[in-house]
Protein backbone atom coordinates (compact mmCIF):
# COMPACT_ATOMS: atom_id res chain seq x y z
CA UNK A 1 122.21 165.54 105.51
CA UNK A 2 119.35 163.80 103.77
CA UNK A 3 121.06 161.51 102.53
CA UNK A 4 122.63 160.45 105.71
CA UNK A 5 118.69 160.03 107.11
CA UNK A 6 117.42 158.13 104.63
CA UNK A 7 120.96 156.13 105.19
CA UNK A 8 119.84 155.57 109.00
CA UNK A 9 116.53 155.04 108.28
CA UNK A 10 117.11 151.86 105.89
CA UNK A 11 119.55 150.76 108.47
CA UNK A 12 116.96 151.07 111.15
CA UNK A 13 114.48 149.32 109.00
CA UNK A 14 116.75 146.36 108.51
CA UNK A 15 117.55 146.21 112.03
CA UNK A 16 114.05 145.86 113.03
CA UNK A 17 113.03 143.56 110.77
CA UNK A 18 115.89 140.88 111.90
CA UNK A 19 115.06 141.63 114.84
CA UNK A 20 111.64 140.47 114.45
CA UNK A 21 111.71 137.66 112.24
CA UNK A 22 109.82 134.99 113.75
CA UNK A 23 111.72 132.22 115.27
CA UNK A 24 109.50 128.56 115.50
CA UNK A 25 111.20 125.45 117.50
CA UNK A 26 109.39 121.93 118.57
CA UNK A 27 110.03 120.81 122.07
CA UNK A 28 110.50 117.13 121.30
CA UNK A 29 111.52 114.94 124.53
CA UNK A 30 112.38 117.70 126.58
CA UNK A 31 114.61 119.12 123.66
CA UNK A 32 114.13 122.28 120.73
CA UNK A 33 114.65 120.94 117.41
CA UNK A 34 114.35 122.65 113.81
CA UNK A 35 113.39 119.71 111.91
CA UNK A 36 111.50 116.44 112.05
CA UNK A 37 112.02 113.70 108.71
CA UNK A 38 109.74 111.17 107.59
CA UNK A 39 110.60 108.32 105.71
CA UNK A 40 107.97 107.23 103.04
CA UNK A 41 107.76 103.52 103.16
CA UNK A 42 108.22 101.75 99.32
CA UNK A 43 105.33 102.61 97.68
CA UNK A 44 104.45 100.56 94.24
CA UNK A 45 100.75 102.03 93.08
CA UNK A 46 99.12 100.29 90.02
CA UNK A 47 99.81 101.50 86.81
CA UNK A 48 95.97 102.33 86.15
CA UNK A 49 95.66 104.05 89.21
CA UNK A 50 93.43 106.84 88.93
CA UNK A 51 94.98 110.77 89.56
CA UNK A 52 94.16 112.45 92.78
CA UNK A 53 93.76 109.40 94.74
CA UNK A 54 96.04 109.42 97.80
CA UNK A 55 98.96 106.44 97.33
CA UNK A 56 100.79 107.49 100.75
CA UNK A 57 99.72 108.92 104.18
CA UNK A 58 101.54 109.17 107.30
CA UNK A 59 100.67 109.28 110.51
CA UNK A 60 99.67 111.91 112.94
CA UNK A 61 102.58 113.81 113.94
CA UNK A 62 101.55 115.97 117.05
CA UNK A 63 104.37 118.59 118.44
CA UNK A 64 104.77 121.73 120.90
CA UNK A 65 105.56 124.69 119.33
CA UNK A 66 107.33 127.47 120.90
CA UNK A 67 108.22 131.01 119.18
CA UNK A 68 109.83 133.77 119.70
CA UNK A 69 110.56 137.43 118.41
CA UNK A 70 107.50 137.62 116.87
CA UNK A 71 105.67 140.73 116.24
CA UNK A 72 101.44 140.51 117.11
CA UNK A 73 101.10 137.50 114.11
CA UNK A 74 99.80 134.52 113.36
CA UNK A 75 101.90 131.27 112.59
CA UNK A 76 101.76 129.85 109.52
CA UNK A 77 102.62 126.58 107.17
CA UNK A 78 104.99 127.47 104.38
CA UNK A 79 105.28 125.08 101.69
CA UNK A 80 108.35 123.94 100.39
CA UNK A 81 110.95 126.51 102.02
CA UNK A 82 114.01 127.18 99.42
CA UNK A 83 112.82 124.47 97.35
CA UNK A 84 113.90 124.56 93.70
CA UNK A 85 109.98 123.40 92.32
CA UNK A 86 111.74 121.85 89.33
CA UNK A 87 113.02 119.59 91.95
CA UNK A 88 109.55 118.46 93.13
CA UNK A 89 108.57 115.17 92.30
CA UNK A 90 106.55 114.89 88.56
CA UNK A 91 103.28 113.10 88.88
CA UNK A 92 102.90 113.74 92.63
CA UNK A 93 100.73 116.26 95.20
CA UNK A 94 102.06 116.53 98.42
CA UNK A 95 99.52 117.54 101.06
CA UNK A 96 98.82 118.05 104.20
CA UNK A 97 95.68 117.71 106.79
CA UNK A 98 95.12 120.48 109.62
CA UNK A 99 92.37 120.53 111.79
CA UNK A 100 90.29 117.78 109.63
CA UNK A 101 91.19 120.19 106.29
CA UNK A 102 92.97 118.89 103.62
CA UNK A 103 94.76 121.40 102.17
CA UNK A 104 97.26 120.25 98.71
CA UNK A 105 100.84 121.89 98.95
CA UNK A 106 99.88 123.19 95.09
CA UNK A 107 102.23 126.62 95.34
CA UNK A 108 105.45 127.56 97.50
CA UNK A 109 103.86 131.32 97.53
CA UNK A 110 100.67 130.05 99.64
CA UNK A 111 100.41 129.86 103.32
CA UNK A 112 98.43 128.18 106.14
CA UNK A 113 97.26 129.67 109.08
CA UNK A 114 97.78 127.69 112.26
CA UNK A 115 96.06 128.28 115.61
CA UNK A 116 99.28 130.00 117.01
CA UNK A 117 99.72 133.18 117.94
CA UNK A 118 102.65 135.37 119.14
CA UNK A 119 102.92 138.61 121.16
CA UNK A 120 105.85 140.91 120.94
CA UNK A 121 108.32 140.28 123.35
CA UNK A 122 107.39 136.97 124.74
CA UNK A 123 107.69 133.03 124.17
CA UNK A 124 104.35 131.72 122.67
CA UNK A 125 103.16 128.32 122.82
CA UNK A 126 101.21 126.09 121.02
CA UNK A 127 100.39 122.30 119.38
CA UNK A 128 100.05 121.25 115.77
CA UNK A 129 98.86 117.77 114.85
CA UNK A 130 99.93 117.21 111.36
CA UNK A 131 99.31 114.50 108.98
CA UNK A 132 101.01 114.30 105.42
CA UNK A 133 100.04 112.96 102.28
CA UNK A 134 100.85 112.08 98.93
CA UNK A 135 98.72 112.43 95.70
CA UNK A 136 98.99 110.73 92.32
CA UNK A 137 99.02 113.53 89.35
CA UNK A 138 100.30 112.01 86.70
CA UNK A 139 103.11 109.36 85.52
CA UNK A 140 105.63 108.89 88.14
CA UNK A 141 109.22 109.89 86.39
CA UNK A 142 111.13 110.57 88.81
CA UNK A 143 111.80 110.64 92.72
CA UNK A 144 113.85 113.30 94.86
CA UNK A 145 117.34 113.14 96.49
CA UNK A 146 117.46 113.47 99.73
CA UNK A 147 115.14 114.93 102.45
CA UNK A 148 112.38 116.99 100.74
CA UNK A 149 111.45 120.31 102.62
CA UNK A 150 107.32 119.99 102.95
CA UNK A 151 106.75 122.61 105.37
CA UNK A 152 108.19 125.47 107.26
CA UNK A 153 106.58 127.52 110.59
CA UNK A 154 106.71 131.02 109.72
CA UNK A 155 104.72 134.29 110.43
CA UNK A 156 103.06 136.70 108.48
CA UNK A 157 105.89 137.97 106.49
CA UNK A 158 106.77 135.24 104.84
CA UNK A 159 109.88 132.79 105.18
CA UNK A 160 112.70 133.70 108.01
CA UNK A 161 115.66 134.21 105.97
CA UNK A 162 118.05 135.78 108.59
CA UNK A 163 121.40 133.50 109.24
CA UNK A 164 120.70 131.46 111.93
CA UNK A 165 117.01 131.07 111.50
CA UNK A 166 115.69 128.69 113.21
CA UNK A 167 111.81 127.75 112.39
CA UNK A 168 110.34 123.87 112.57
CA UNK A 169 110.56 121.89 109.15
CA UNK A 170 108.93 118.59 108.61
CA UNK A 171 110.92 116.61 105.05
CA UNK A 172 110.11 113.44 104.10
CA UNK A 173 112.40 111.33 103.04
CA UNK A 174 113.02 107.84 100.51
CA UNK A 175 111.06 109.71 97.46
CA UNK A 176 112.82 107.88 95.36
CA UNK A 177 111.08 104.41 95.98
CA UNK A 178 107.89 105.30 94.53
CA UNK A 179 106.93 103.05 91.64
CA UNK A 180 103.98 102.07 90.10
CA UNK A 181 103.50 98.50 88.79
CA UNK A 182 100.50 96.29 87.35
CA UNK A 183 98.58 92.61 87.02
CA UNK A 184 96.68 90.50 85.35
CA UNK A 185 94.08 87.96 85.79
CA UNK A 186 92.50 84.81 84.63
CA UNK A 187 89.86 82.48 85.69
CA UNK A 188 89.12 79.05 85.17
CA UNK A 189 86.35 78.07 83.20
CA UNK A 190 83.23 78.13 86.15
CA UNK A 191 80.45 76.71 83.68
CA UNK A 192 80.63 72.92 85.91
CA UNK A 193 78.55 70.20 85.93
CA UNK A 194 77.60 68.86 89.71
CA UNK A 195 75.64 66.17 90.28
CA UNK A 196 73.01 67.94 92.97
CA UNK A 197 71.61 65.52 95.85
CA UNK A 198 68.10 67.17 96.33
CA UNK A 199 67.45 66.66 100.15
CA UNK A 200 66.17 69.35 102.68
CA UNK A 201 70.05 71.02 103.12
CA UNK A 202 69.18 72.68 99.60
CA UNK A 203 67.24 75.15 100.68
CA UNK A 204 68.49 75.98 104.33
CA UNK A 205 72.11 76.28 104.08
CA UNK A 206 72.55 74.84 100.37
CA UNK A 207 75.32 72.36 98.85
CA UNK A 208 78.52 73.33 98.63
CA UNK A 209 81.08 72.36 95.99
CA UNK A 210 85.05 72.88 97.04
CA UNK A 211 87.99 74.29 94.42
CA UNK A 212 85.27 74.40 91.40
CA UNK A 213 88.07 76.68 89.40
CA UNK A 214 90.73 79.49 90.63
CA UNK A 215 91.75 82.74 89.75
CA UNK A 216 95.15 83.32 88.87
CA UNK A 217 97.03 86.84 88.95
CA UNK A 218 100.35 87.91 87.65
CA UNK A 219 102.18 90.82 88.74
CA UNK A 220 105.33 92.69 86.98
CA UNK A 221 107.97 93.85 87.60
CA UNK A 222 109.14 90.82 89.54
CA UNK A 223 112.15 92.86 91.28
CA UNK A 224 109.20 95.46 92.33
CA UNK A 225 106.38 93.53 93.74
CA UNK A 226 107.90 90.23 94.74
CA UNK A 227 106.61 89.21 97.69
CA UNK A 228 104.19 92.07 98.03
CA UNK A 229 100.25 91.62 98.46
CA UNK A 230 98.15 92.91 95.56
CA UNK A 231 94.85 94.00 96.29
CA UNK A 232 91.80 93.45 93.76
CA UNK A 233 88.17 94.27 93.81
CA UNK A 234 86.03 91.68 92.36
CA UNK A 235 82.64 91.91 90.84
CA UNK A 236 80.57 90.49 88.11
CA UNK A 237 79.09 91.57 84.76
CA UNK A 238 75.67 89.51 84.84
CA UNK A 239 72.52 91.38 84.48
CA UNK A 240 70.69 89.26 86.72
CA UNK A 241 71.08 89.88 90.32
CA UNK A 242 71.65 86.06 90.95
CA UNK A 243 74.39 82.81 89.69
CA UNK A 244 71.58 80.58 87.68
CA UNK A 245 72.15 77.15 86.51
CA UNK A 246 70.16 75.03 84.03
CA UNK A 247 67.60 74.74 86.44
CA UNK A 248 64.82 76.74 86.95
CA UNK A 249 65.14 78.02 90.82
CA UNK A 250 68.33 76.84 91.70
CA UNK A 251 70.92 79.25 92.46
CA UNK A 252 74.55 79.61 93.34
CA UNK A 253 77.10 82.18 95.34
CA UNK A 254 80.76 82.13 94.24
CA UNK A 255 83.05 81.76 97.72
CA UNK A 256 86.79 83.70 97.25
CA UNK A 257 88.95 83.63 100.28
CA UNK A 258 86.06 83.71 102.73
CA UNK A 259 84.61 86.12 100.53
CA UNK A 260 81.22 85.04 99.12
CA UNK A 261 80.56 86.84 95.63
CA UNK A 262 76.53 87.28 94.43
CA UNK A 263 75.33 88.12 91.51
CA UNK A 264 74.26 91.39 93.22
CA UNK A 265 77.66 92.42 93.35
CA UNK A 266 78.36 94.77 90.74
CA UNK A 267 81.43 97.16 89.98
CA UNK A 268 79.77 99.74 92.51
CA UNK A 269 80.11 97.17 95.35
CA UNK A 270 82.70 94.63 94.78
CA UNK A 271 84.11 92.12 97.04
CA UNK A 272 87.69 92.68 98.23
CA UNK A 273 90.21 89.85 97.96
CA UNK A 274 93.67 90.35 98.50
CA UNK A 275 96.85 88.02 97.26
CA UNK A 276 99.77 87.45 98.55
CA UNK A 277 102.94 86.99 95.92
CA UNK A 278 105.44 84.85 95.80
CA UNK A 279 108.40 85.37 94.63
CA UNK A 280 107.92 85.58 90.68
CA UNK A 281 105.15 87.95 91.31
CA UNK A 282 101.76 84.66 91.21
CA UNK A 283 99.50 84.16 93.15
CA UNK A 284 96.28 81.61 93.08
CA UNK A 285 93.12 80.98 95.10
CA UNK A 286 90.34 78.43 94.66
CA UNK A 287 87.15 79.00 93.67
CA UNK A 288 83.91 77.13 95.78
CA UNK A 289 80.42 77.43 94.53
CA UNK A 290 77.33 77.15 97.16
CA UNK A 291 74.08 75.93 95.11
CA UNK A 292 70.85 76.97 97.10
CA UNK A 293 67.50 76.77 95.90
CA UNK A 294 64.73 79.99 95.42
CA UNK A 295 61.61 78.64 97.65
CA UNK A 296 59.18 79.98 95.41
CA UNK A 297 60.43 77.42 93.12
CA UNK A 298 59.69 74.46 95.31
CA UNK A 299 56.91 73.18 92.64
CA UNK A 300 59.25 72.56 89.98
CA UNK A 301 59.29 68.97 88.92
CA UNK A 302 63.09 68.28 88.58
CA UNK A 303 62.89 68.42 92.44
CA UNK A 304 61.31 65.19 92.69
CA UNK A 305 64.22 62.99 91.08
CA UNK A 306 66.46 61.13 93.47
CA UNK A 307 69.27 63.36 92.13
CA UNK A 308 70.21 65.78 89.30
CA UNK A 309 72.67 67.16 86.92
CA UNK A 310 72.76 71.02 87.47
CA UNK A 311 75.19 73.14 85.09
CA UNK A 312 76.28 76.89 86.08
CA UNK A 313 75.83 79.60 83.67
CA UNK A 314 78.80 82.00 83.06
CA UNK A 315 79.11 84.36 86.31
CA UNK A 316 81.08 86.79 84.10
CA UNK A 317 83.74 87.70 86.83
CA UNK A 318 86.00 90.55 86.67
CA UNK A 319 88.68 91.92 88.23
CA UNK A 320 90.29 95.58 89.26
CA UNK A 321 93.59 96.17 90.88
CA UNK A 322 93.34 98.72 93.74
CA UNK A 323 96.50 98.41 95.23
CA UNK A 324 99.56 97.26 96.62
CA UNK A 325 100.41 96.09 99.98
């Protein structure tokens, strides 16, 4: 007789517990659906690129959320459901960002609580607004198959594995074109002679001097990039915070794609050029150099001469890649 008690009682248990195991839907156009996929554009990061910067974001993915059978719980994110982590990407974090919190995706075992909650015996409602993301970790070796599981609605107990579940899952899929990719750079030589007309112009708006060099940047591999738009920062290594020339007061900005490069701008706040490939992976833009002159050097007796020879020093320009476009 005990044993057929204890028999009931398990049966009862197991009963109860499908019977309660939280059922999550989005209403999408009228419509309940179980899942929602995401396709990850072609993403090509630089080689150099440092880890935990975010290569990929999507946008803000806002659904109604209606569950059932629920049991006086919260609803939560579940990372990964029935995901296989040797199957996760190498050298990526997936994430995602709730209510302004960015929260990394670093364990299928942890949950999130959303701001849903369910009563016993009735349909609750509620709204997520979801944005996902992707984190660099490490080398990139190798993409995934397929739609990749990020997150599932569930409640408190963990993952709904009943047969015929049904609780939201947003995937993302085309993991497999992530690559990563790199450039190099090379300017012309920017020490030029200019004969300087010394008239009034100098010191209000200055003398400009078109295409004094370029800066030329190569990008591999070809099949990757091709066409793409590589984004650099650009700075300079002088310890002046000024372009001089041979002559005592007269100064010069460096002008990059609209972009005008000082001598005040150092690695912490580079200008931001971006070029677009052609097909072999080149790209070029010309260099122009505006000389102006310092007014507290308006007694220096070169200024008197009818016109001069003025030579640049070095600027000492580098280069970063930041990214691809």
């Amino acid at each position: 007789m005990k044993f057929i008690y204890c028999f009931i009682f398990i049966v009862l248990s197991i009963v109860t517990n499908m019977a309660y195991a939280l059922d999550c839907v989005a209403i999408v156009n009228g419509q309940q659906t179980t899942q929602q996929d995401v396709k990850v554009n072609d993403i090509v990061i630089p080689e150099l690129s440092k880890n935990n910067e975010i290569i990929w974001e999507s946008d803000t993915y806002t659904n109604d959320i209606e569950c059932n059978n629920g049991i006086d719980e919260r609803v939560y994110f579940y990372p990964f459901p029935n995901v296989d982590p040797k199957t996760i990407p190498n050298g990526m974090i997936f994430g995602i960002i709730y209510n302004n919190q960015s929260y990394d995706l670093s364990s299928a075992t942890m949950k999130i609580p959303t701001d849903i909650f369910v009563k016993p015996n009735q349909t609750s409602k509620g709204s997520i607004s979801v944005k996902v993301y992707i984190k660099k970790s490490g080398a990139i070796s190798n993409g995934y198959s397929g739609s990749l599981p990020i997150y599932q609605l569930d409640g408190s107990g963990g993952l709904n594995t009943n047969a015929g579940a049904r609780n939201f899952k947003l995937t993302l899929s085309n993991l497999s074109n992530i690559a990563t990719a790199n450039c190099s750079f090379s300017f012309s030589d920017l020490k030029k002679k200019n004969n300087l007309l010394i008239n009034d112009d100098l010191i209000s708006s200055g003398a400009l001097f078109n295409s004094i060099g370029n800066i030329s940047v190569t990008c591999l591999p070809v099949n990757i990039i091709a066409n793409r738009t590589a984004v650099f920062n650009i700075y300079t290594k002088t310890t002046d915070s000024y372009f001089k020339t041979n002559k005592e007061g007269l100064i010069y900005d460096l002008i990059i794609d609209n972009n005008t490069l000082k001598g005040s701008n150092k690695s912490t706040n580079p200008i931001r050029v971006a070029f677009k490939l052609d097909g072999s992976g080149k790209s070029t833009k010309n260099i122009n150099q505006n000389v102006t002159l310092n007014s507290n050097s308006i007694q220096e007796n070169w200024l008197y001469a009818q016109d001069t020879e003025t030579i640049s020093d070095d600027p000492k320009i580098q280069a970063e890649l930041i990214q691809f476009d």
